[in-house]
N, C-alpha and C. Protein backbone atom coordinates (compact mmCIF):
# COMPACT_ATOMS: atom_id res chain seq x y z
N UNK A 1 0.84 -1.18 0.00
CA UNK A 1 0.00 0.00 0.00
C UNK A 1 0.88 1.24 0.00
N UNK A 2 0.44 2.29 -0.79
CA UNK A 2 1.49 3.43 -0.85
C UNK A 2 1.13 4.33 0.33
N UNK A 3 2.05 4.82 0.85
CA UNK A 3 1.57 5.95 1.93
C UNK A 3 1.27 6.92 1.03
N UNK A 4 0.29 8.32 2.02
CA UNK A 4 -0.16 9.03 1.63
C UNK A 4 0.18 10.26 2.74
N UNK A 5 0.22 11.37 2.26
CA UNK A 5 0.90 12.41 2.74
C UNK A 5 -0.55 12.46 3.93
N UNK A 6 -0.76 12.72 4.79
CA UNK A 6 -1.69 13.56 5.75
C UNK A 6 -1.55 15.21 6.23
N UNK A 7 -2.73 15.67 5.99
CA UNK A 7 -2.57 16.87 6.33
C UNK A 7 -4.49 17.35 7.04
N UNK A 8 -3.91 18.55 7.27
CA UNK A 8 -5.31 19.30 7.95
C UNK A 8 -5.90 20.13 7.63
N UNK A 9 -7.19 20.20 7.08
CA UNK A 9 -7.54 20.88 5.73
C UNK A 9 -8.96 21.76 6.43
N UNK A 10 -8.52 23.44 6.90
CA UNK A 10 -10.39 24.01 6.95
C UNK A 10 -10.29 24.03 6.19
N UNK A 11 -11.72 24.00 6.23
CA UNK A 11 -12.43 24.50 5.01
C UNK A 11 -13.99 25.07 5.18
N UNK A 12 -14.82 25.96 4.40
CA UNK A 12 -16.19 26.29 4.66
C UNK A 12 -16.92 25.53 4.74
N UNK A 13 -17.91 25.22 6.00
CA UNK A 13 -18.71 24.53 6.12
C UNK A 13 -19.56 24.09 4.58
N UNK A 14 -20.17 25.13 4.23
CA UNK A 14 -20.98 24.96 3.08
C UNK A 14 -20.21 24.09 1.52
N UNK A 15 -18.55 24.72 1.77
CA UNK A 15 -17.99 23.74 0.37
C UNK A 15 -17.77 21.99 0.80
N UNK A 16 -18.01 21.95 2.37
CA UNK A 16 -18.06 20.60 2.51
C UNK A 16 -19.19 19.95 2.42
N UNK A 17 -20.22 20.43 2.48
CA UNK A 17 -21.36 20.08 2.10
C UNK A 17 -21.50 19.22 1.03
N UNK A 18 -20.79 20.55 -0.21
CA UNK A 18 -21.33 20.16 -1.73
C UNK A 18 -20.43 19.00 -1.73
N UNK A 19 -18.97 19.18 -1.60
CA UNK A 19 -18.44 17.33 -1.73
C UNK A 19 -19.22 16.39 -0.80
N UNK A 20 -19.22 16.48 0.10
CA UNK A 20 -20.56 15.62 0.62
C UNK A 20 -21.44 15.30 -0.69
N UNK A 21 -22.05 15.86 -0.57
CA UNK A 21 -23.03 15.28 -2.25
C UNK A 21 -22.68 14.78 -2.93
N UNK A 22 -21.57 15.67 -3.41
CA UNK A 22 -20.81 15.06 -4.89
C UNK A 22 -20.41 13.90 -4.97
N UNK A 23 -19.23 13.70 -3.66
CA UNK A 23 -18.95 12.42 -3.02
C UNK A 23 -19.71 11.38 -2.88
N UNK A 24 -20.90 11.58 -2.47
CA UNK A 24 -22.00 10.49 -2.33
C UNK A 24 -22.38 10.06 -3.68
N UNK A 25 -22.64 11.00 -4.55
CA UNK A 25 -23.32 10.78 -6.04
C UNK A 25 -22.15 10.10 -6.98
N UNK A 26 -21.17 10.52 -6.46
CA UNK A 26 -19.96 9.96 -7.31
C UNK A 26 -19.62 8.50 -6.84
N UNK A 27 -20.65 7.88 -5.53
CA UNK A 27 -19.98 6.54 -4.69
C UNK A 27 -18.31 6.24 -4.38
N UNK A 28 -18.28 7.83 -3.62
CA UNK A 28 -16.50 7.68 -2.92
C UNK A 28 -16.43 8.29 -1.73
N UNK A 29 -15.72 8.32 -0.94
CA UNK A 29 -15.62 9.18 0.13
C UNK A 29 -14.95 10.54 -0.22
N UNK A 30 -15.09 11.38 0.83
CA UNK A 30 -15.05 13.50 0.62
C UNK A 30 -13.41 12.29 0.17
N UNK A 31 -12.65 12.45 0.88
CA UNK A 31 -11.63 12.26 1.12
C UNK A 31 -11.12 12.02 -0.42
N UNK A 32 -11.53 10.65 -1.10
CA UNK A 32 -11.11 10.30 -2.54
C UNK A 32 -11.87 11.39 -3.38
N UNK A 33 -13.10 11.96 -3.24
CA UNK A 33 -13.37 13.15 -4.47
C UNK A 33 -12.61 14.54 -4.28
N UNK A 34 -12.04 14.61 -2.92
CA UNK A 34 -11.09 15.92 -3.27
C UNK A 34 -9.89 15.88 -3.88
N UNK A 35 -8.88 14.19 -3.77
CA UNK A 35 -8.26 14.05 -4.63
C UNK A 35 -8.44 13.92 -5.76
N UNK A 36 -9.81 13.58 -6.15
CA UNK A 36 -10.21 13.35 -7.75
C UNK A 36 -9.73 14.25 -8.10
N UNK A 37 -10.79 15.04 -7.42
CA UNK A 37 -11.25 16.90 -7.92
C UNK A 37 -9.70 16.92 -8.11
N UNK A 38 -8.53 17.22 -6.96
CA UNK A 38 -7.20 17.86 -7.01
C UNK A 38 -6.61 17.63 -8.50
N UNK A 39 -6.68 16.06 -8.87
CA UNK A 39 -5.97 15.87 -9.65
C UNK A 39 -6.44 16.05 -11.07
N UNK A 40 -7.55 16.31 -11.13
CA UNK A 40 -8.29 17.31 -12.44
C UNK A 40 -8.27 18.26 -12.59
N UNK A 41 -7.98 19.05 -11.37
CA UNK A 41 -7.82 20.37 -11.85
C UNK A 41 -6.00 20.39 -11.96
N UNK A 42 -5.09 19.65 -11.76
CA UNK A 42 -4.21 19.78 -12.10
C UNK A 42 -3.75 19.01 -13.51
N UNK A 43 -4.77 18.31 -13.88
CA UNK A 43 -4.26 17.83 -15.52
C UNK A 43 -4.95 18.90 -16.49
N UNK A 44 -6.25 19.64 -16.24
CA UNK A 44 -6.51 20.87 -17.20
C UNK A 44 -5.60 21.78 -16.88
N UNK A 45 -4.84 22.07 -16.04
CA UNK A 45 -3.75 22.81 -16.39
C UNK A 45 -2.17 22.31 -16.95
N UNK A 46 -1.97 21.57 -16.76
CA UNK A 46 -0.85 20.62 -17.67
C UNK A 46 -0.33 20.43 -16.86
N UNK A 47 -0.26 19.80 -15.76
CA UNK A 47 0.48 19.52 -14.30
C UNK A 47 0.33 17.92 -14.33
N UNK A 48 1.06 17.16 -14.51
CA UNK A 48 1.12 16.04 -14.20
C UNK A 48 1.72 15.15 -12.99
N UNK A 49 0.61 14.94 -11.95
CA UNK A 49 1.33 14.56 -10.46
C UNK A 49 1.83 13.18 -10.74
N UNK A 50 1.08 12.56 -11.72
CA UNK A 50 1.46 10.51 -11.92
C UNK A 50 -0.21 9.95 -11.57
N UNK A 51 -0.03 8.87 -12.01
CA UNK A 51 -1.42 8.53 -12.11
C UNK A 51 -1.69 8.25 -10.37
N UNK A 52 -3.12 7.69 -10.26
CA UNK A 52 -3.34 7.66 -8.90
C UNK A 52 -2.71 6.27 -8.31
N UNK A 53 -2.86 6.52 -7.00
CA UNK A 53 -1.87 5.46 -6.66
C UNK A 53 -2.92 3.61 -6.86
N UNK A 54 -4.17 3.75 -6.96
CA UNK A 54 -4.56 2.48 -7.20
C UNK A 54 -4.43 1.93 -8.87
N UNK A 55 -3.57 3.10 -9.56
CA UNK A 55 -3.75 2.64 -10.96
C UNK A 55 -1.74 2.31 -11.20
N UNK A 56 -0.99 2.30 -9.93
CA UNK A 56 0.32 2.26 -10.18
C UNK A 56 0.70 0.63 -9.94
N UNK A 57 1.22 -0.06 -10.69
CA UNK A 57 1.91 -1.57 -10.49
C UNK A 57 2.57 -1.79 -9.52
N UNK A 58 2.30 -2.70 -8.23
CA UNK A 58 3.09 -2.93 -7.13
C UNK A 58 4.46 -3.98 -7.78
N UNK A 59 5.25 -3.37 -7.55
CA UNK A 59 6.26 -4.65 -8.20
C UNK A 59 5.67 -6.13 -7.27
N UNK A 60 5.43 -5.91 -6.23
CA UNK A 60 4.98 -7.31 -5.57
C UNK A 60 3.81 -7.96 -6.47
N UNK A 61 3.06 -7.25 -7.52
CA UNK A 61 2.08 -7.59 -7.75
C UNK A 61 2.68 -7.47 -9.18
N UNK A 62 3.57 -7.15 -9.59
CA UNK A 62 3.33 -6.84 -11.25
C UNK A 62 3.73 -8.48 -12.27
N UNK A 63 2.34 -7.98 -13.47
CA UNK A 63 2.47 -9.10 -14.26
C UNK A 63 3.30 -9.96 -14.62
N UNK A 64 3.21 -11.02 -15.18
CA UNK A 64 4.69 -11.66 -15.63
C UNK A 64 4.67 -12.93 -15.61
């Protein structure tokens, strides 16, 4: 499993809301749709962080 950075995030009651929703409608937790969200708004700008970490090959796991 890859670690993941932790951090502590306010934020406005009301913008947690809407991921609340979104999150729900999308079937993920706030947590995975703000990384969605993060990492979409960083590929419409040409920022490439690497794909997400459930789409990366564990060498323990990779084909062959």
């Amino acid at each position: 499993m890859t670690a993941k950075k932790a951090f502590l995030l306010r934020i406005d009651p009301t913008l947690w809301s809407a991921l609340e929703r979104l999150a729900q409608a999308e079937l993920r937790s706030v947590n995975a749709e703000i990384e969605y969200l993060l990492r979409e708004a960083l590929r419409i700008r040409g920022i490439a962080p690497g794909p997400p970490p459930e789409a990366r090959v564990s060498p323990r796991r990779a084909p062959g």
